[in-house]
PDB file of N, CA and C in Angstrom:
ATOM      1  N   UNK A   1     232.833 130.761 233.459  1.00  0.00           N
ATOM      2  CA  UNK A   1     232.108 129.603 233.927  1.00  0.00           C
ATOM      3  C   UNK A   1     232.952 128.950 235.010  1.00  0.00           C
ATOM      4  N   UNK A   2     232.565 128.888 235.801  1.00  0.00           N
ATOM      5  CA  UNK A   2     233.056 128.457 236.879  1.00  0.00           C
ATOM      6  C   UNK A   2     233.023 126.482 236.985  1.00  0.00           C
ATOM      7  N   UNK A   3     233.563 125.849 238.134  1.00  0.00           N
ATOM      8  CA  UNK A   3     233.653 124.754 238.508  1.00  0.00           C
ATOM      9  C   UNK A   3     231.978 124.180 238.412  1.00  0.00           C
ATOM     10  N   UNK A   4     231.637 124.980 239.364  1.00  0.00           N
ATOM     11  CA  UNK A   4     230.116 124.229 239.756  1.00  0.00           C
ATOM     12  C   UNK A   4     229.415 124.057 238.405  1.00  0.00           C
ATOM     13  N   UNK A   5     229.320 125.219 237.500  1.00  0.00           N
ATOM     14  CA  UNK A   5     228.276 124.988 235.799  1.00  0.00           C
ATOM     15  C   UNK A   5     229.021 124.366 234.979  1.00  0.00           C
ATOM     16  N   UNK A   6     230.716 124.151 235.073  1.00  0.00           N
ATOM     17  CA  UNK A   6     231.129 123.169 234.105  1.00  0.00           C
ATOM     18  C   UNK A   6     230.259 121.586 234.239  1.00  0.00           C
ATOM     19  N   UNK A   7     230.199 121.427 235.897  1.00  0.00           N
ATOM     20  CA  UNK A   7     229.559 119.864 236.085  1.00  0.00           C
ATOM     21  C   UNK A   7     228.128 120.213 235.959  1.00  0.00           C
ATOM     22  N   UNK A   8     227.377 121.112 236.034  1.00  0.00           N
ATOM     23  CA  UNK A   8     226.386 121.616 235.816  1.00  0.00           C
ATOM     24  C   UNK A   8     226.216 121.125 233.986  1.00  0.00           C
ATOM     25  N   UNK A   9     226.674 121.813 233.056  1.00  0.00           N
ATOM     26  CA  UNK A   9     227.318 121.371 231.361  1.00  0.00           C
ATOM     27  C   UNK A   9     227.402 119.514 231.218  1.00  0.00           C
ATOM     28  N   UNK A  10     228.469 119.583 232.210  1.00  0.00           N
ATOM     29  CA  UNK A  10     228.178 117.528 231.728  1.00  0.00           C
ATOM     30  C   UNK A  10     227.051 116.942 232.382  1.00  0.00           C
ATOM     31  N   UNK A  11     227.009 117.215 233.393  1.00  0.00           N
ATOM     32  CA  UNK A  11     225.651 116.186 233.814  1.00  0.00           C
ATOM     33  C   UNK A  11     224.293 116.070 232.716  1.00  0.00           C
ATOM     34  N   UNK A  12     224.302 117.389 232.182  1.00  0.00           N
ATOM     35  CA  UNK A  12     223.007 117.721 231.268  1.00  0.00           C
ATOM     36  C   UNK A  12     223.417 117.124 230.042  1.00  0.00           C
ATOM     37  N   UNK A  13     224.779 117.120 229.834  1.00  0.00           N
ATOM     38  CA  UNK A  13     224.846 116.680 228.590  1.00  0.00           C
ATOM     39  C   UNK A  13     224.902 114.939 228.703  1.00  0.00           C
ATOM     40  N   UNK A  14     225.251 114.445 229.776  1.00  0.00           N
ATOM     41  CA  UNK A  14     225.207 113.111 230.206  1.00  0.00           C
ATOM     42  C   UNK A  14     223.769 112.098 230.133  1.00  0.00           C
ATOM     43  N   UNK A  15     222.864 113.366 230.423  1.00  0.00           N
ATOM     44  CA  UNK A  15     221.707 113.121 230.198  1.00  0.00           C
ATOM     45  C   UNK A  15     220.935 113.144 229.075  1.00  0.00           C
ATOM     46  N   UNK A  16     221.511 113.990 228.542  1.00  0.00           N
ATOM     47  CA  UNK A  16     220.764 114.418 226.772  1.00  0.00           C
ATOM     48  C   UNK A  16     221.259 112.888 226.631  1.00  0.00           C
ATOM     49  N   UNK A  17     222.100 112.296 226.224  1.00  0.00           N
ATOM     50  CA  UNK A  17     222.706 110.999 225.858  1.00  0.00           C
ATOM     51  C   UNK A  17     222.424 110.059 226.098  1.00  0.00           C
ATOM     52  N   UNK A  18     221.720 110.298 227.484  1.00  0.00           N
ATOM     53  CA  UNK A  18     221.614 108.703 227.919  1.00  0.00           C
ATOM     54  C   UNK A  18     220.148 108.848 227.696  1.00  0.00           C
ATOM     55  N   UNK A  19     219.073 110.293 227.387  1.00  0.00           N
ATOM     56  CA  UNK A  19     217.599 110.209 227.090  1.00  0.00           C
ATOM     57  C   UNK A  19     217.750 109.315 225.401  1.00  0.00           C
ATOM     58  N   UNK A  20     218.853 110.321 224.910  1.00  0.00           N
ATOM     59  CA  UNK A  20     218.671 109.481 222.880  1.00  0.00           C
ATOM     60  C   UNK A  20     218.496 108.737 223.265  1.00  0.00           C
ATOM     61  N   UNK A  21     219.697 107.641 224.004  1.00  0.00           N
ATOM     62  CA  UNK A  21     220.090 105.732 223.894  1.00  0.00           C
ATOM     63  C   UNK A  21     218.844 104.848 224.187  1.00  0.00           C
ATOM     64  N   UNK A  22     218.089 105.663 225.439  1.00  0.00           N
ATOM     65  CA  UNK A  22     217.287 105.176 225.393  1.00  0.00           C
ATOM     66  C   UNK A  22     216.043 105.183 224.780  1.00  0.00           C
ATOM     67  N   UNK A  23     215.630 106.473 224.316  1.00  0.00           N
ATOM     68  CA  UNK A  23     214.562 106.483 222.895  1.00  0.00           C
ATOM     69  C   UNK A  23     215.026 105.651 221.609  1.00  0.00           C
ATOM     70  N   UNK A  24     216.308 105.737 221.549  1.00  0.00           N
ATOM     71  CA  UNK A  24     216.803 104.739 220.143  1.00  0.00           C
ATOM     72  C   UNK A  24     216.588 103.391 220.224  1.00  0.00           C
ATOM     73  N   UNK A  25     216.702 102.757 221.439  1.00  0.00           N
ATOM     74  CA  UNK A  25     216.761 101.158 221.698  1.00  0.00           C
ATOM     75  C   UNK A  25     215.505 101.389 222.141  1.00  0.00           C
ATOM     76  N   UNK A  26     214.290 102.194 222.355  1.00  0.00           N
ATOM     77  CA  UNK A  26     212.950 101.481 222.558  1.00  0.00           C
ATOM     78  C   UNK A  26     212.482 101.705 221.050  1.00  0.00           C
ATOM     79  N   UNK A  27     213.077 102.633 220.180  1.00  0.00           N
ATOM     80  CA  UNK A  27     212.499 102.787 218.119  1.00  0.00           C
ATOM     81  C   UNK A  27     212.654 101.356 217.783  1.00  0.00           C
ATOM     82  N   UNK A  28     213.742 100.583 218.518  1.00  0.00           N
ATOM     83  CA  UNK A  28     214.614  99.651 218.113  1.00  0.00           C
ATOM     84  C   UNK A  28     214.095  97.782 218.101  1.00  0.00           C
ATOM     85  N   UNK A  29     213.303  98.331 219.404  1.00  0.00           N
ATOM     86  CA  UNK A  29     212.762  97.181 220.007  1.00  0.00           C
ATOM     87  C   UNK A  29     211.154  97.043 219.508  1.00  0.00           C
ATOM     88  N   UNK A  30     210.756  98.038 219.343  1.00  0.00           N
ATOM     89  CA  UNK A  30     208.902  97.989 218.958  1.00  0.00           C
ATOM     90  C   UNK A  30     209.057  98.317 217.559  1.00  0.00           C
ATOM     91  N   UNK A  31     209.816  98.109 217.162  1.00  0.00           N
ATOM     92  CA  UNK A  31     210.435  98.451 215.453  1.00  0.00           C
ATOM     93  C   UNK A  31     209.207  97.548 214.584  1.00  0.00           C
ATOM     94  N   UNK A  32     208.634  98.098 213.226  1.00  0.00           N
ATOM     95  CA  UNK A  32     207.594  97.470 212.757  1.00  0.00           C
ATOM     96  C   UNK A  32     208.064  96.812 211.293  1.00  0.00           C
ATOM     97  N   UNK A  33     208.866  96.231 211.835  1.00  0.00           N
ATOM     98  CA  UNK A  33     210.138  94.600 210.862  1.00  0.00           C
ATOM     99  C   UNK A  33     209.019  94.077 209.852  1.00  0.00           C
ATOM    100  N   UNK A  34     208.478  93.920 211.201  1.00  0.00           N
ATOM    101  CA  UNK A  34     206.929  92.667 210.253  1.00  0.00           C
ATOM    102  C   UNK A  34     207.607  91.550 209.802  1.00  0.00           C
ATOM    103  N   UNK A  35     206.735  91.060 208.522  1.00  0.00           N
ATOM    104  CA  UNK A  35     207.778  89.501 208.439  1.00  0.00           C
ATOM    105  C   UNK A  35     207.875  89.798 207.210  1.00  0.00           C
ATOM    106  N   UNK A  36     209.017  89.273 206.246  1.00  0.00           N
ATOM    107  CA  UNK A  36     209.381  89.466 204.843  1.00  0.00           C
ATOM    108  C   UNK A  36     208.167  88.713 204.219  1.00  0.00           C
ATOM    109  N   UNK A  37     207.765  88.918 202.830  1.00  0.00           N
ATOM    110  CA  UNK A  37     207.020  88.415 201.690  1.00  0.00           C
ATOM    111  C   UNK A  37     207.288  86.790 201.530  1.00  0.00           C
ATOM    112  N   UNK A  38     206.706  86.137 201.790  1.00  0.00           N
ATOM    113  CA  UNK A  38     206.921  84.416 201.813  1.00  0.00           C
ATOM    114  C   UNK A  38     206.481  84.295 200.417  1.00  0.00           C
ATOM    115  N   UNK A  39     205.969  84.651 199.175  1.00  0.00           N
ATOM    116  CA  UNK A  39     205.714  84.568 197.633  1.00  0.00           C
ATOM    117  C   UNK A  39     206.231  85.862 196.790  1.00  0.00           C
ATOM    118  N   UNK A  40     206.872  84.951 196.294  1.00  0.00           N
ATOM    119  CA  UNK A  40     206.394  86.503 194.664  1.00  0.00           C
ATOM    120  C   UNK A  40     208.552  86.422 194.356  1.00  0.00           C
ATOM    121  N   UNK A  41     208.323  87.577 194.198  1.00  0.00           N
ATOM    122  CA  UNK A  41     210.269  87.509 194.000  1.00  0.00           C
ATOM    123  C   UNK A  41     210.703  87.435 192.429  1.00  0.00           C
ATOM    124  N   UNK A  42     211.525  86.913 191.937  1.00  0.00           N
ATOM    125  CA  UNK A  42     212.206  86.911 190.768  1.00  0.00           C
ATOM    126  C   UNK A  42     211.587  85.872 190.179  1.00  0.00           C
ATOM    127  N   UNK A  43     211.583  86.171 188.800  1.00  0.00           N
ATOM    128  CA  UNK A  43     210.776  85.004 187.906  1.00  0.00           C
ATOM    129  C   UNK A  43     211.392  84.943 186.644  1.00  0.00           C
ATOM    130  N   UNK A  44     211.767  84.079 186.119  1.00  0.00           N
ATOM    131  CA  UNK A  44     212.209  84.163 184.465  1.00  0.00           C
ATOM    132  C   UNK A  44     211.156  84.843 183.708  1.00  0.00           C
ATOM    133  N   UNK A  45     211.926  85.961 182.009  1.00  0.00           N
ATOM    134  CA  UNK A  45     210.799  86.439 182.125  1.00  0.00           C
ATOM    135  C   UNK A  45     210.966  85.526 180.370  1.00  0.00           C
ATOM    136  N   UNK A  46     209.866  85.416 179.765  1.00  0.00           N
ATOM    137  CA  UNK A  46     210.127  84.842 178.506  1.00  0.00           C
ATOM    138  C   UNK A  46     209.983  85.956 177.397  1.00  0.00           C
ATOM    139  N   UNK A  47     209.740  85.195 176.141  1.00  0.00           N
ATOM    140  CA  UNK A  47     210.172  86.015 175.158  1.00  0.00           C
ATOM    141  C   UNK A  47     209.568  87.992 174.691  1.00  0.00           C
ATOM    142  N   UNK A  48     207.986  87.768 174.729  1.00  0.00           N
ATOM    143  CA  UNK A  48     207.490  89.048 174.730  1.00  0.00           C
ATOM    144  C   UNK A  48     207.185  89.550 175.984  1.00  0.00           C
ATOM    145  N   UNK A  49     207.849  89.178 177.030  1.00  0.00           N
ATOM    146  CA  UNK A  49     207.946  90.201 178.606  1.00  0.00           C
ATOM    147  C   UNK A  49     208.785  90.884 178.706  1.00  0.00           C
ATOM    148  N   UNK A  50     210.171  90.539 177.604  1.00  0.00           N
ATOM    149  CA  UNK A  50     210.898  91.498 177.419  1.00  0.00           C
ATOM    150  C   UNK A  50     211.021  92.998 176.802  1.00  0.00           C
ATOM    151  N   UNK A  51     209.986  93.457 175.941  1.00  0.00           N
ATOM    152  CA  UNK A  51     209.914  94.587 175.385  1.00  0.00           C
ATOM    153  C   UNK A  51     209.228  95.304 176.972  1.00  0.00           C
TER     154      UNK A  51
END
C-alpha cells in the first residue's frame, strides 16, 4: 500500500466517523423522551395487599 491509499484508508475512515457522529446526535436530538408519568408511582400497600 502505498502513500496515496494510506490517505486514501483515513479519509474514508474519517468519514465513516464523522457519518456515525452525525446520525448519533440527530437519534439524539428527535429522540422520543416524551414526558415522564405526572400520577401513579409508589403507594403504601396495607395489610391484605401484601400476600
Amino acid at each position: 500500500m502505498g502513500r496515496r491509499g494510506l490517505f486514501t484508508l483515513i479519509r474514508r475512515a474519517l468519514l465513516a466517523i464523522g457519518a456515525g457522529i452525525a446520525i448519533a446526535s440527530a437519534i439524539r436530538v428527535r429522540g422520543t423522551g416524551g414526558t415522564p408519568p405526572q400520577k401513579g408511582g409508589w403507594r403504601e400497600l396495607r395489610g391484605d395487599e401484601f400476600r
